[in-house]
N, C-alpha and C. Protein backbone atom coordinates (compact mmCIF):
# COMPACT_ATOMS: atom_id res chain seq x y z
N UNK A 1 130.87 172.09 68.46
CA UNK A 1 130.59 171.14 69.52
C UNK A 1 129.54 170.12 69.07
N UNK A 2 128.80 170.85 68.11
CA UNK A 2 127.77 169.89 67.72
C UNK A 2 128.10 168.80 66.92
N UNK A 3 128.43 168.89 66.12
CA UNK A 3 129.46 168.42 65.15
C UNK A 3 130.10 167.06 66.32
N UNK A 4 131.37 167.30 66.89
CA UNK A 4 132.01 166.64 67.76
C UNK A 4 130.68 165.35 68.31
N UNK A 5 129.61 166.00 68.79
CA UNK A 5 128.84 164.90 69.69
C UNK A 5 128.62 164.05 68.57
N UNK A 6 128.41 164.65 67.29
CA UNK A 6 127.21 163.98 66.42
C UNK A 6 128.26 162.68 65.94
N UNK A 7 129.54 163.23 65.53
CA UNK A 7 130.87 162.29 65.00
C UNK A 7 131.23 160.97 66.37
N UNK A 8 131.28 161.50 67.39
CA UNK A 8 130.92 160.74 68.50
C UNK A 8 130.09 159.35 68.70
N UNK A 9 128.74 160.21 68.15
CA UNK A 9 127.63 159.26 68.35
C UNK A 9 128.16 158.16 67.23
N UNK A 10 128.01 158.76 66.21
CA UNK A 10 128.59 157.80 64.97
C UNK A 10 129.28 156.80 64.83
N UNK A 11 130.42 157.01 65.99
CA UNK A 11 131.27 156.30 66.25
C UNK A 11 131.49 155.20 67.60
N UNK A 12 130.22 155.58 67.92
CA UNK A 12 129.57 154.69 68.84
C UNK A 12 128.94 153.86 68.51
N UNK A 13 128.00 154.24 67.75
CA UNK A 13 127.05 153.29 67.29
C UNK A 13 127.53 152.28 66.06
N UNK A 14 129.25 152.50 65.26
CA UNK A 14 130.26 151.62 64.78
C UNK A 14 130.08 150.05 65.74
N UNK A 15 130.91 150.84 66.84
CA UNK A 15 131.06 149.88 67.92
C UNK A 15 130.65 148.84 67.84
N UNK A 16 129.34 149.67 68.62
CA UNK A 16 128.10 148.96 68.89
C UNK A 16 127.69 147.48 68.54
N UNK A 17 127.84 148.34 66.94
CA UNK A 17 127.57 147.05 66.01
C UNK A 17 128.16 146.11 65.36
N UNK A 18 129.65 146.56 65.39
CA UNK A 18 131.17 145.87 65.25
C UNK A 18 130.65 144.49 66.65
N UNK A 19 130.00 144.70 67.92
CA UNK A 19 130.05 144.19 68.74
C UNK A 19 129.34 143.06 68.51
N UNK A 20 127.79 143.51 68.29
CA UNK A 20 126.78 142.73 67.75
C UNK A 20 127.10 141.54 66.47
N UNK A 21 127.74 142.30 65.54
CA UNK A 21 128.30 141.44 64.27
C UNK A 21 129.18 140.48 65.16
N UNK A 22 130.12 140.69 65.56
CA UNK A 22 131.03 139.32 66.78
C UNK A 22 130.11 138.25 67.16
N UNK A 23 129.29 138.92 68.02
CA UNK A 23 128.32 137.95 68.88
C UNK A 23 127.85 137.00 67.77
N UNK A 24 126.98 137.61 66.98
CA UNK A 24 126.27 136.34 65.97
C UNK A 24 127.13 135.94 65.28
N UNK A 25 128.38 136.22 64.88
CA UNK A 25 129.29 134.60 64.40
C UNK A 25 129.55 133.74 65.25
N UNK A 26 129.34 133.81 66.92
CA UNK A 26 129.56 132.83 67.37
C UNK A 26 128.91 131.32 66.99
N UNK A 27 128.19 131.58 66.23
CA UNK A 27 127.44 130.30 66.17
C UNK A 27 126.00 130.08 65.42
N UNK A 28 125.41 129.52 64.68
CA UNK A 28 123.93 129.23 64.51
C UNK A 28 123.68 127.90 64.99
N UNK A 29 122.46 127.49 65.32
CA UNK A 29 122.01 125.96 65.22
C UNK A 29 122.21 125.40 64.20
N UNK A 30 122.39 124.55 64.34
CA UNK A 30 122.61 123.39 62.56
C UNK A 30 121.04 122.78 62.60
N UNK A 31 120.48 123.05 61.19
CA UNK A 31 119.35 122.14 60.96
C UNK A 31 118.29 122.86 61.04
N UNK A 32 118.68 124.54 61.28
CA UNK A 32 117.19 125.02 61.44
C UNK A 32 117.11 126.16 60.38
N UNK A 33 115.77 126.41 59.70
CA UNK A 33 115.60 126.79 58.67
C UNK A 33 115.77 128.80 58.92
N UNK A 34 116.78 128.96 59.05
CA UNK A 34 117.21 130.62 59.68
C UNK A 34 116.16 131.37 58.58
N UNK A 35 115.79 131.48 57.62
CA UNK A 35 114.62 132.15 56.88
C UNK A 35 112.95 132.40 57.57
N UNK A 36 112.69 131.18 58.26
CA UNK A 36 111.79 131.13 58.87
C UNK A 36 111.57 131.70 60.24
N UNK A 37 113.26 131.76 60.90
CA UNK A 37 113.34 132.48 62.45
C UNK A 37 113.48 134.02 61.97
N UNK A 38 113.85 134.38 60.95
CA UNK A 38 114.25 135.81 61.34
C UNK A 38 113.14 136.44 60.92
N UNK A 39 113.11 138.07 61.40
CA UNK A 39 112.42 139.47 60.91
C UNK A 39 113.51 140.23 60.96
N UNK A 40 113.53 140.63 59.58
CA UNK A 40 114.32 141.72 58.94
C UNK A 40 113.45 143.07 58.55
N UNK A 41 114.04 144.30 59.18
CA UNK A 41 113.78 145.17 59.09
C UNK A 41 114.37 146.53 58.09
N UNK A 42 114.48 146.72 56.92
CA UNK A 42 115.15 148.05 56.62
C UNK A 42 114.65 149.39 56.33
N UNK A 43 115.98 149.64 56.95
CA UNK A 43 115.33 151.70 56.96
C UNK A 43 116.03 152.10 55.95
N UNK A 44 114.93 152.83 55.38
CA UNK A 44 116.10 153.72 54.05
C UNK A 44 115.08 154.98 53.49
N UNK A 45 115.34 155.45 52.37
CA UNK A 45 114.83 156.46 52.31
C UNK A 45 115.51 156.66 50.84
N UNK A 46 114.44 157.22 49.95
CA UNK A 46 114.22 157.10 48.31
C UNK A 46 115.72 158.06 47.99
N UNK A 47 115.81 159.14 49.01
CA UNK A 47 116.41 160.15 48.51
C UNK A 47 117.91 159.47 48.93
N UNK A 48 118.05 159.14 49.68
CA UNK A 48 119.31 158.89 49.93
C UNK A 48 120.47 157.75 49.02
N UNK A 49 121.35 158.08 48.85
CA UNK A 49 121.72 157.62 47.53
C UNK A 49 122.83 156.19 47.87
N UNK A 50 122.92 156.37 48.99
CA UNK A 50 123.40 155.00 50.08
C UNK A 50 122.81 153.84 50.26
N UNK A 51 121.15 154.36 50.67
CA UNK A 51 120.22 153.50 50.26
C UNK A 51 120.00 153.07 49.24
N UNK A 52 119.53 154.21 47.86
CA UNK A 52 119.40 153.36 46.75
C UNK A 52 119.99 152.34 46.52
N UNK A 53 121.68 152.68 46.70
CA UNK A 53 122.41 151.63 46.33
C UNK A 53 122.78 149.99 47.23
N UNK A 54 122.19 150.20 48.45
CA UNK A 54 122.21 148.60 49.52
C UNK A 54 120.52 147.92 48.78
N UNK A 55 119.64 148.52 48.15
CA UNK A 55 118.24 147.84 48.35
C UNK A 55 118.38 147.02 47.59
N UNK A 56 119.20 146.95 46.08
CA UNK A 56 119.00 145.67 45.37
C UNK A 56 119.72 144.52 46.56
N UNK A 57 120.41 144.64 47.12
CA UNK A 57 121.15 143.41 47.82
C UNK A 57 119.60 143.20 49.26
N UNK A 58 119.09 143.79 49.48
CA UNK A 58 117.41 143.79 50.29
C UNK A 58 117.02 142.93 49.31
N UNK A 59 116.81 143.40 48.42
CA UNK A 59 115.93 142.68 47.62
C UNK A 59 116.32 141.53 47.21
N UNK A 60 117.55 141.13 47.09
CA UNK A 60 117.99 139.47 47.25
C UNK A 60 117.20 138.72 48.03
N UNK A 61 117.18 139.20 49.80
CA UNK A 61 116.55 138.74 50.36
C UNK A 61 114.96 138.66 50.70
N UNK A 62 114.57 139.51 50.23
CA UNK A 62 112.59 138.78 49.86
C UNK A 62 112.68 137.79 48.63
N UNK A 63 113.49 137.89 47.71
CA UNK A 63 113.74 137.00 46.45
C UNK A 63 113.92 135.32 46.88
N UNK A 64 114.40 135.36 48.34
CA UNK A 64 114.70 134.20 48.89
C UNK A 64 113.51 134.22 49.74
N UNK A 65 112.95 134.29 50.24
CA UNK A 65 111.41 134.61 50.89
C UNK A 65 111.85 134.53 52.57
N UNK A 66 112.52 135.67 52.35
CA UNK A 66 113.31 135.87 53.60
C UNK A 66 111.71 137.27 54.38
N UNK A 67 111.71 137.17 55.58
CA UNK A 67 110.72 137.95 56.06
C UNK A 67 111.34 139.65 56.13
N UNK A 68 110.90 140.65 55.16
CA UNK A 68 111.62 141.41 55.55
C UNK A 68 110.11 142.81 55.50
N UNK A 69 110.62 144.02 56.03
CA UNK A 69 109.76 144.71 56.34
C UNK A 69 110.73 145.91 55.96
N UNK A 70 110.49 146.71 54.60
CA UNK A 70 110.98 147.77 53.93
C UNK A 70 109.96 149.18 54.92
N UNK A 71 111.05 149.82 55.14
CA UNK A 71 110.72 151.29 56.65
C UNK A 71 111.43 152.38 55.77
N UNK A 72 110.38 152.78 54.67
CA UNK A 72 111.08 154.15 53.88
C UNK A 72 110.55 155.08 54.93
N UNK A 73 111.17 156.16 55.31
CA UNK A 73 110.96 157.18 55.93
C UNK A 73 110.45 157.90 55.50
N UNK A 74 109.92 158.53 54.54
CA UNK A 74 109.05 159.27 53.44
C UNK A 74 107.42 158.94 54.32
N UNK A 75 107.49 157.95 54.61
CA UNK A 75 106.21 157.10 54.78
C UNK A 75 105.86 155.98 55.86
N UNK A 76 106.57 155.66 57.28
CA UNK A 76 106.45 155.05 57.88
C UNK A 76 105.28 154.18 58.08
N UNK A 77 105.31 153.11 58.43
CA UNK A 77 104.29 152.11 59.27
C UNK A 77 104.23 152.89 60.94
N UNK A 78 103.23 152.81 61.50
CA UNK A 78 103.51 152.88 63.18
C UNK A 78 104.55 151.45 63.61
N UNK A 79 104.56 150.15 62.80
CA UNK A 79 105.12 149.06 63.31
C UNK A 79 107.15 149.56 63.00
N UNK A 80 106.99 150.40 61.63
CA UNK A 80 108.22 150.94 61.82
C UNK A 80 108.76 152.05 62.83
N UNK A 81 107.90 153.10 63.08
CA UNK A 81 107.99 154.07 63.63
C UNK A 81 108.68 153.41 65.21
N UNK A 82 107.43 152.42 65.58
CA UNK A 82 107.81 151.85 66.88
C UNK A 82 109.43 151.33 66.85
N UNK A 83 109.49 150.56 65.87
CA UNK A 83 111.09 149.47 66.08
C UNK A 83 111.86 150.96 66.09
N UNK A 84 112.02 151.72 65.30
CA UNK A 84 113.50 152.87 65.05
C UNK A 84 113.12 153.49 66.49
N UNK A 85 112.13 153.83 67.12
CA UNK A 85 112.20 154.64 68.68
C UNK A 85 113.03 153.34 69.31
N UNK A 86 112.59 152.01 69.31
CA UNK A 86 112.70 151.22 70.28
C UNK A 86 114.40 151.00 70.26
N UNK A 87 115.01 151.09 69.28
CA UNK A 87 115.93 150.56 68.73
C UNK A 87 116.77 152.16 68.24
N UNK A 88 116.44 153.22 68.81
CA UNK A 88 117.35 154.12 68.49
C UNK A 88 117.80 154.76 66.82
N UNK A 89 117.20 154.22 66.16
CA UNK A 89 117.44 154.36 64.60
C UNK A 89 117.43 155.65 64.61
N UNK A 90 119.01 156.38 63.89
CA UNK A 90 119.67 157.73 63.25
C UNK A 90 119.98 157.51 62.46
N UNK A 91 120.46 156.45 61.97
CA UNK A 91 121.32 156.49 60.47
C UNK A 91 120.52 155.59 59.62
N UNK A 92 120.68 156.44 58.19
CA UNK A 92 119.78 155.39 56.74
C UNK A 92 121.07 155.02 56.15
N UNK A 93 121.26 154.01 55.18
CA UNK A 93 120.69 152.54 55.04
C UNK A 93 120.70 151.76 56.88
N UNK A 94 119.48 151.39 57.21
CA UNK A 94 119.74 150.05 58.54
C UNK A 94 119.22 149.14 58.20
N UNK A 95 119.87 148.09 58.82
CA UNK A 95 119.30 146.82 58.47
C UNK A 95 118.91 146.54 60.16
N UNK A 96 118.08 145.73 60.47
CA UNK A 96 118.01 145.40 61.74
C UNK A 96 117.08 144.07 61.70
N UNK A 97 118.43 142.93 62.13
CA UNK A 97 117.46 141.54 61.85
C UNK A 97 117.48 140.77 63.14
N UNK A 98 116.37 140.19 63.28
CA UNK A 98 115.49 139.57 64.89
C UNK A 98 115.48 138.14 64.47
N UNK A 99 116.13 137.29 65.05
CA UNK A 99 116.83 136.09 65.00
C UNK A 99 116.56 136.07 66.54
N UNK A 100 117.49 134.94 67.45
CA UNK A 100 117.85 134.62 68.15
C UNK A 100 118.41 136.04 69.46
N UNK A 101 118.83 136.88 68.61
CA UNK A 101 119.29 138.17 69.13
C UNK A 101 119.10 139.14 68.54
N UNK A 102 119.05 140.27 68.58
CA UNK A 102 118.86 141.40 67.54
C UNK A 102 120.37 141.89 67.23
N UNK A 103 119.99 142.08 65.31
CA UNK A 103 121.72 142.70 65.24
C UNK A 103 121.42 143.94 64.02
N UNK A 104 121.83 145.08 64.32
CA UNK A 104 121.88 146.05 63.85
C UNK A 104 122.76 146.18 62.78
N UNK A 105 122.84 146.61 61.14
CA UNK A 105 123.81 146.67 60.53
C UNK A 105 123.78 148.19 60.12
N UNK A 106 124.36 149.26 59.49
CA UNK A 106 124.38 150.52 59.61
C UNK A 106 125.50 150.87 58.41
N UNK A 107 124.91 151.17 57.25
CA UNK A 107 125.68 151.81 55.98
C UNK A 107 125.90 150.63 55.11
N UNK A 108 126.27 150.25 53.56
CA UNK A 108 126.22 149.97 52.46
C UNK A 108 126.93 148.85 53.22
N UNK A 109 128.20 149.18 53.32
CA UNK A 109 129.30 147.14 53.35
C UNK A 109 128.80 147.19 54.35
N UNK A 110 128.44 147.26 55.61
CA UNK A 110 127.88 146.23 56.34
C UNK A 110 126.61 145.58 55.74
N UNK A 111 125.62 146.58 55.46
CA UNK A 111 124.31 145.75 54.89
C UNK A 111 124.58 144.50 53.92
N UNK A 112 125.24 145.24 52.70
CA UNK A 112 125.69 144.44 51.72
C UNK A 112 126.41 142.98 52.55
N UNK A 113 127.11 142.98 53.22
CA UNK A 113 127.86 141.77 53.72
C UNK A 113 126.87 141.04 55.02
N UNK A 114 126.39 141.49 55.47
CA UNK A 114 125.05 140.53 56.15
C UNK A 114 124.08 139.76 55.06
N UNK A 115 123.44 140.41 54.31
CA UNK A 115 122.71 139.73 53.05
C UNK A 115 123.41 138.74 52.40
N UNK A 116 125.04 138.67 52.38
CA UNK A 116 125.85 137.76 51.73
C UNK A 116 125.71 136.48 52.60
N UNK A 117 126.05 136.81 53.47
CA UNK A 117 126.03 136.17 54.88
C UNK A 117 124.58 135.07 55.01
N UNK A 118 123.75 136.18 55.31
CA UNK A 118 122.39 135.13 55.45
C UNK A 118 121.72 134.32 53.89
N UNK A 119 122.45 134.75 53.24
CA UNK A 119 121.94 134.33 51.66
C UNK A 119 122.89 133.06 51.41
N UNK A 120 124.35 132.96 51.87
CA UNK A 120 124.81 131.63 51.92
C UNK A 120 124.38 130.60 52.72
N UNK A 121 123.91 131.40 54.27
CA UNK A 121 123.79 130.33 54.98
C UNK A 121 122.38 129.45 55.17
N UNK A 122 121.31 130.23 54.27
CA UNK A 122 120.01 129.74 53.54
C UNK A 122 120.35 128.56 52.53
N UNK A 123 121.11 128.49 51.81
CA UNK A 123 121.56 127.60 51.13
C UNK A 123 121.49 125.83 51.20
């Protein structure tokens, strides 16, 4: 049964963010410097081998001097601790970036393909 809720949740929180990803293609402003509006947040954790592998594409984005705030779990900030209560955080690799709206990304190709995303449209 446990199992069942947990696959559940999982598959909720897909959704969720399948939903969120929709919303923000509707549109950006033209002309405004999106590096400077956002806070990017990621959760990850040394051990996890999902993570290892999304952080070089993180690290694209401080490379672009994108605002981002690395939340290893080994070692929290209270400023991280707060966002993952506020924001529900269960699953490592997350990305969670504060723009205009907040949008949650959750496992390797999504992360990986948001960073693509905001790294072209910095351009």
């Amino acid at each position: 049964m446990d199992r069942i809720i947990r696959i559940s949740a999982a598959i909720l929180l897909i959704v969720i963010s399948a939903l969120l990803i929709s919303e923000s293609l509707k549109g950006k402003p033209e002309g405004i410097n999106l590096k400077e509006k956002q806070k990017i947040y990621f959760f990850y954790s040394n051990y996890c081998p999902y993570c290892r592998k999304v952080k070089p594409w993180v690290d694209k984005l401080v490379k672009k001097n994108f605002s981002v705030i690395y939340c290893n779990l080994e070692n929290c900030t209270s400023e991280c601790i707060n966002i993952s209560k506020n924001y529900s955080i269960m699953y490592i690799p997350t990305l969670i970036v504060f723009n205009n709206k907040t949008e949650i990304f959750i496992g390797y190709t999504q992360i990986k393909n948001e960073v693509e995303k905001l790294l072209n449209e910095s351009k």
